[in-house]
Protein backbone atom coordinates (compact mmCIF):
# COMPACT_ATOMS: atom_id res chain seq x y z
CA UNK A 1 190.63 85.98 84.78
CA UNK A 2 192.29 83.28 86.66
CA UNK A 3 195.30 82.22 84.50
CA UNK A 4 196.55 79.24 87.03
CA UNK A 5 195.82 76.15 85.75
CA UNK A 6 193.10 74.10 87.50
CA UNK A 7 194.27 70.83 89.18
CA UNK A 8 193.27 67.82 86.76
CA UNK A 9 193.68 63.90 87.36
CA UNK A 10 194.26 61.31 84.40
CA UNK A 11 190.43 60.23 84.90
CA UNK A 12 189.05 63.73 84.17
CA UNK A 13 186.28 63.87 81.07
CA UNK A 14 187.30 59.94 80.43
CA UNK A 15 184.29 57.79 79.05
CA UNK A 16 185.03 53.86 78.61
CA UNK A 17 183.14 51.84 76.15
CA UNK A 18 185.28 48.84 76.73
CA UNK A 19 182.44 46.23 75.44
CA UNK A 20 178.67 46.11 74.30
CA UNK A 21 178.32 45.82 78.38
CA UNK A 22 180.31 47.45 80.11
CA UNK A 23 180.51 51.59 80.26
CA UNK A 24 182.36 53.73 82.40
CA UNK A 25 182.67 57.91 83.39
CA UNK A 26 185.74 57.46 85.10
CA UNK A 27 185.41 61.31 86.80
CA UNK A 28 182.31 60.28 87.91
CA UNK A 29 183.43 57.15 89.45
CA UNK A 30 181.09 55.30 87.66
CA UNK A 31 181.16 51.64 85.66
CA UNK A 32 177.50 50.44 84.16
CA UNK A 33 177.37 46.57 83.27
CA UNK A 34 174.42 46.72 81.00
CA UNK A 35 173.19 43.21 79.19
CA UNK A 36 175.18 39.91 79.00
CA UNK A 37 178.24 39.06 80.98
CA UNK A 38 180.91 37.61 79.17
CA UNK A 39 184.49 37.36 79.02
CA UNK A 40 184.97 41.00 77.72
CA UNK A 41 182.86 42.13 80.13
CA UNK A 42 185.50 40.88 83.04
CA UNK A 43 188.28 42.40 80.94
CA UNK A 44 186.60 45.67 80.60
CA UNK A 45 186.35 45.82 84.26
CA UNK A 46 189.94 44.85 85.01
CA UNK A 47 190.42 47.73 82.75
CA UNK A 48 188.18 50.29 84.55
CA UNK A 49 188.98 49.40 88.05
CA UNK A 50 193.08 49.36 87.03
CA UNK A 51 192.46 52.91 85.44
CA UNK A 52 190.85 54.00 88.85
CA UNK A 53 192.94 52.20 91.37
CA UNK A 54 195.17 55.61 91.91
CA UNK A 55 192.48 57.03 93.77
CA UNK A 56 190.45 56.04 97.23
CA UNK A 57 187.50 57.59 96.27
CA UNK A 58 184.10 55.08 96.60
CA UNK A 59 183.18 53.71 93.24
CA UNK A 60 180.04 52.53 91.58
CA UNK A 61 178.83 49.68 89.96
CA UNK A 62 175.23 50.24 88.50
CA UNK A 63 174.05 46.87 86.90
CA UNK A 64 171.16 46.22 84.80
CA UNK A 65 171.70 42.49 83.62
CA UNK A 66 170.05 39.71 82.88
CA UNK A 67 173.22 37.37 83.98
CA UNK A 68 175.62 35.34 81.46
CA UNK A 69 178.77 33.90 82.15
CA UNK A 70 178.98 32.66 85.64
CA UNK A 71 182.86 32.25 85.06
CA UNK A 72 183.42 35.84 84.47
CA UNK A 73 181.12 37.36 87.30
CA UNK A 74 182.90 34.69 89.75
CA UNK A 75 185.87 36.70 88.53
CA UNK A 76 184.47 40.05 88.78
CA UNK A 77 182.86 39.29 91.98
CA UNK A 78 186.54 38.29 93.26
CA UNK A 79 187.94 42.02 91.84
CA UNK A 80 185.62 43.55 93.51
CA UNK A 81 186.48 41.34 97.18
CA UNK A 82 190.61 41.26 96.74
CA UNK A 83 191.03 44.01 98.73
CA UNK A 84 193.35 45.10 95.51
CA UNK A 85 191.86 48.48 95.74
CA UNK A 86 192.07 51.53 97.64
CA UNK A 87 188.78 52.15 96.97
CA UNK A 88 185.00 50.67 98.06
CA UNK A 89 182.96 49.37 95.35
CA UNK A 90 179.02 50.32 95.63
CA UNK A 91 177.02 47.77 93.98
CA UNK A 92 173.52 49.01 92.73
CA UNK A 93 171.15 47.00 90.83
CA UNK A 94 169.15 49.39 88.57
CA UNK A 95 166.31 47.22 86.69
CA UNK A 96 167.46 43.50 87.61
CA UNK A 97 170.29 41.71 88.60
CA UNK A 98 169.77 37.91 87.11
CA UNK A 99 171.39 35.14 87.44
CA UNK A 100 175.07 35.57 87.41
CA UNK A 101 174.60 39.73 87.88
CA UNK A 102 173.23 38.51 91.35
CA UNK A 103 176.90 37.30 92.16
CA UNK A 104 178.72 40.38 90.85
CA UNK A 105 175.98 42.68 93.06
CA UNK A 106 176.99 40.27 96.30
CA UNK A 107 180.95 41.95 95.71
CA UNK A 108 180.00 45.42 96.72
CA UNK A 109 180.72 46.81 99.81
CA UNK A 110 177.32 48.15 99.66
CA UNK A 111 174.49 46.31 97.92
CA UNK A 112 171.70 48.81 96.90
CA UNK A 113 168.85 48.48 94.71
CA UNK A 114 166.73 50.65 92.94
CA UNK A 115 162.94 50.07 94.04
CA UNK A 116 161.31 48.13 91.56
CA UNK A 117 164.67 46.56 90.78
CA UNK A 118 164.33 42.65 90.88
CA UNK A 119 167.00 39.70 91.33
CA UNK A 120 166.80 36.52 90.54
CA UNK A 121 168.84 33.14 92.00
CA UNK A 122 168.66 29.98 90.67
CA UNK A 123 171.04 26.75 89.64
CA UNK A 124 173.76 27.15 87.09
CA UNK A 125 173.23 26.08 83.72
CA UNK A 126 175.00 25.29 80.27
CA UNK A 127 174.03 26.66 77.47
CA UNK A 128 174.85 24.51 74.22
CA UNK A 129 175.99 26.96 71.44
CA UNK A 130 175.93 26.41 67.60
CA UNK A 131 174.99 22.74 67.28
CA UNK A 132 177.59 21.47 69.60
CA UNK A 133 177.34 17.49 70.51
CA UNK A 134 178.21 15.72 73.41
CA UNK A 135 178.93 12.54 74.39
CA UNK A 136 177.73 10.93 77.67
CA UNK A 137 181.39 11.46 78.81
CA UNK A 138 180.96 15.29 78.04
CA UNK A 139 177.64 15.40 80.05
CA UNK A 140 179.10 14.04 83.35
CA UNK A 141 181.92 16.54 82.79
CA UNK A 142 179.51 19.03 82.90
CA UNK A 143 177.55 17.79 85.59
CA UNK A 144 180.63 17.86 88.21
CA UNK A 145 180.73 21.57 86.96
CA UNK A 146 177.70 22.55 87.60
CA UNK A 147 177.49 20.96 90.90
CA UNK A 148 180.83 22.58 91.67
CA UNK A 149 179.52 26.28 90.81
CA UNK A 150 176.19 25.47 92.75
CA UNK A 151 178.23 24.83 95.50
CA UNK A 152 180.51 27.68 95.36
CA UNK A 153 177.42 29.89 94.74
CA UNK A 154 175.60 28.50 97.87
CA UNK A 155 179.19 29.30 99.82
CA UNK A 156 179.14 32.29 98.71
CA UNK A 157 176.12 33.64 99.08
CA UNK A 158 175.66 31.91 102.93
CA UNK A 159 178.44 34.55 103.28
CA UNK A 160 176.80 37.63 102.50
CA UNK A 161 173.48 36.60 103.44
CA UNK A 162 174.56 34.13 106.59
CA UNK A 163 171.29 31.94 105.22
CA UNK A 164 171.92 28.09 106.15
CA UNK A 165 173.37 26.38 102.76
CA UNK A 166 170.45 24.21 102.33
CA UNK A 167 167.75 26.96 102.19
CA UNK A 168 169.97 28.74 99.35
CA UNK A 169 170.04 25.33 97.58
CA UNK A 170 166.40 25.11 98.14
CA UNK A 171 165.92 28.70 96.51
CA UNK A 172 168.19 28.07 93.86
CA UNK A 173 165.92 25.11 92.80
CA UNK A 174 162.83 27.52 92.47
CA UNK A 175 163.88 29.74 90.80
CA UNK A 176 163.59 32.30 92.95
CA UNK A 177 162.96 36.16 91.74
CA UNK A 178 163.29 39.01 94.72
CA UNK A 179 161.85 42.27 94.43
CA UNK A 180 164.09 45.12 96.65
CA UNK A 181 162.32 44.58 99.92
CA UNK A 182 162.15 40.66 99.74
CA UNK A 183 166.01 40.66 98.78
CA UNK A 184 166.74 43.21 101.40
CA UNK A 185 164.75 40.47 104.28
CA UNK A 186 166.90 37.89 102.32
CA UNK A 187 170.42 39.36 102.96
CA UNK A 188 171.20 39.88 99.24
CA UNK A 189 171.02 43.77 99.17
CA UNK A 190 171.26 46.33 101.88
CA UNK A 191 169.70 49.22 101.10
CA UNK A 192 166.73 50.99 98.75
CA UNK A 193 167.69 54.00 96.81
């Protein structure tokens, strides 16, 4: 019987629930974002990645999303790009990656997919919630937003996927879904698992 003590770190057996989204098995080195993105979701990852930041071991990021708020992936995407931890984040998108998921998969230091994974790219939108009304003022407020996040998008993603801007503005007009192999050609992932 081996009475010395085995050799235990604060993320041992700890399981994260933070949100309806986000999930984490912080001794496996694991976070899941799972459904909507939305402002919890960010925090819950702020959370996870602070409670891991002690150790340099790679971490991933499994996503299975359908997209949400493009403010918060923005964010997460920039967590995951700050250099702010000792550790690299592996991005893998396990069913699909919509919308804003696409921008938080494009902050890994690896981009994988599953194989019949799918990702899909197109403008920004508003959603109107619970009967909200605008004025014409409102709607050119929200215009120059969404032209400002289309533009930050294209920038962005003419980054990782060194595309010329106007093709991604041309795909982002389409609608464009990629399965693993067409997102792979694209520059948007970098391996199939």
């Amino acid at each position: 019987m081996n009475d010395k003590p085995q050799k235990r770190t604060k993320c041992d057996g700890e399981k994260i629930s933070a949100d309806s989204t986000v999930h984490a098995d912080l001794e496996a080195r694991m976070i899941c974002i799972f459904g909507e993105i939305t402002p919890a979701s960010h925090l819950a990852m702020i959370d996870c990645l602070n409670r891991l930041s002690e150790f340099d071991t790679d971490v991933t990021v499994y996503i299975n999303s359908q997209g949400g708020n493009l403010t918060s992936a923005l964010a997460i995407y920039d967590m995951f790009t700050s250099g702010r931890y000792p550790f690299r984040i592996i991005t893998v998108a396990t069913g699909q990656a919509f919308s804003a998921a696409l921008i938080i998969l494009q902050g890994g230091h690896e981009r994988k997919m599953f194989r019949h994974a799918k990702l899909l790219l197109h403008r920004p939108r508003f959603t109107f919630s619970g009967g909200d009304s605008l004025d014409r003022g409102d709607l050119k407020y929200e215009d120059e937003m969404l032209q400002e996040f289309e533009k930050e998008i294209c920038e962005l993603l003419t980054e990782k996927t060194g595309k010329k801007i106007a093709a991604i503005y041309k795909d982002m007009a389409t609608e464009k879904i990629f399965t693993a192999k067409e997102a792979i050609d694209y520059g948007l992932a970098d391996e199939i698992i």
